[in-house]
Protein backbone atom coordinates (compact mmCIF):
# COMPACT_ATOMS: atom_id res chain seq x y z
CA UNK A 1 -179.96 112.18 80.37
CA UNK A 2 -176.22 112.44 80.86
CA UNK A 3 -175.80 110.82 84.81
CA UNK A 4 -172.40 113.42 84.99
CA UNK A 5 -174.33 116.53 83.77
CA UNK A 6 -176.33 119.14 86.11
CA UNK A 7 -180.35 118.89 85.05
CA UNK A 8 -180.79 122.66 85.92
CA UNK A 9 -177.16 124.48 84.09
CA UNK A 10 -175.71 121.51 82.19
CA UNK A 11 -172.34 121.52 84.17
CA UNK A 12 -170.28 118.47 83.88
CA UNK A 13 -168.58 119.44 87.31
CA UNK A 14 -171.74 117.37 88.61
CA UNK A 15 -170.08 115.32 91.80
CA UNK A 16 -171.14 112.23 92.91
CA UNK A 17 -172.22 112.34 96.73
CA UNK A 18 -173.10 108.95 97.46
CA UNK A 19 -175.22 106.21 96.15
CA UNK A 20 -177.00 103.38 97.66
CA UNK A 21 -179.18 100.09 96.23
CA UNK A 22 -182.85 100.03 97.01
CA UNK A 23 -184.56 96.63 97.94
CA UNK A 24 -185.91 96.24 94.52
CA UNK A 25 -182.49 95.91 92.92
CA UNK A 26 -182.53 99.59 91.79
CA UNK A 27 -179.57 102.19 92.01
CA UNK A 28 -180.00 105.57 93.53
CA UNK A 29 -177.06 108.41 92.98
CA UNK A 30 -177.48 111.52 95.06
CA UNK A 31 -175.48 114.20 93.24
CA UNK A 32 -174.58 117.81 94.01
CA UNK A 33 -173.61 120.48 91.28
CA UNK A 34 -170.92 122.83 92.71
CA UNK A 35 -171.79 125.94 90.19
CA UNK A 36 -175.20 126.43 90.65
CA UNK A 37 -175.67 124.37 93.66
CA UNK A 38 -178.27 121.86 92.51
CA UNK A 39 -179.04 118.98 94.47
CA UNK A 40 -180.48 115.86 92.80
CA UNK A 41 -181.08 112.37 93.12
CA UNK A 42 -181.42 109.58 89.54
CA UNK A 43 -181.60 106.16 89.43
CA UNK A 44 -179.19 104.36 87.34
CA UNK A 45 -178.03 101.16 86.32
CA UNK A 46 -175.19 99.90 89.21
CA UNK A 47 -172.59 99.35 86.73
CA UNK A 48 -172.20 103.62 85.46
CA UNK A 49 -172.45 104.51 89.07
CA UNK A 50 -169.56 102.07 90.33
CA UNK A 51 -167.75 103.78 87.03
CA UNK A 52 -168.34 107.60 87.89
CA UNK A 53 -167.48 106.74 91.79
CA UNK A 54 -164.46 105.01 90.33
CA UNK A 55 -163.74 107.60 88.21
CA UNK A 56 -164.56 110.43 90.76
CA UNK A 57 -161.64 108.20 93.09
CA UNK A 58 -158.89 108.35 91.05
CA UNK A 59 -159.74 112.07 90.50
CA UNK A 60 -159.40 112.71 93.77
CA UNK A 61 -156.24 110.66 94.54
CA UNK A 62 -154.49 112.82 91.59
CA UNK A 63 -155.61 115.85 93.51
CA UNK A 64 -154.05 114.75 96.52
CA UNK A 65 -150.86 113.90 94.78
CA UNK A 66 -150.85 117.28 92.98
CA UNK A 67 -151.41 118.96 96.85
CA UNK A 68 -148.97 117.05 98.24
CA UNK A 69 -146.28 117.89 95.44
CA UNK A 70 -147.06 121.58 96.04
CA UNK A 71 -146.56 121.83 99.34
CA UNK A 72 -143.12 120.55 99.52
């Protein structure tokens, strides 16, 4: 299983919501698909979710940037 790909339509617009660490060491993602809506959670290892939130970060500053640019 692909941890940036929707279970139910195989979108890889998957977003990561928010993830927290369990008492027993383990990783939990909660992740939302914005085309069909899915809502999921998977446990994975800490180091791909600190990755895909980093990842998801600089996506988001770029957006910013890119909305800022436009509106002036």
């Amino acid at each position: 299983m692909l941890l940036t790909r929707c279970r139910a339509c195989d979108s890889r617009l998957l977003q990561l919501e928010r993830f927290w660490l369990l008492a027993d060491r383990r990783w939990i993602a909660e992740r939302h698909c914005p085309e069909c809506e899915t809502r999921d959670t998977v446990t994975a290892p800490g180091e791909a979710i600190a990755a895909w939130a980093h990842s998801e970060r600089a996506v988001r500053r770029e957006l910013k940037r890119e909305a800022s640019e436009l509106a002036s």
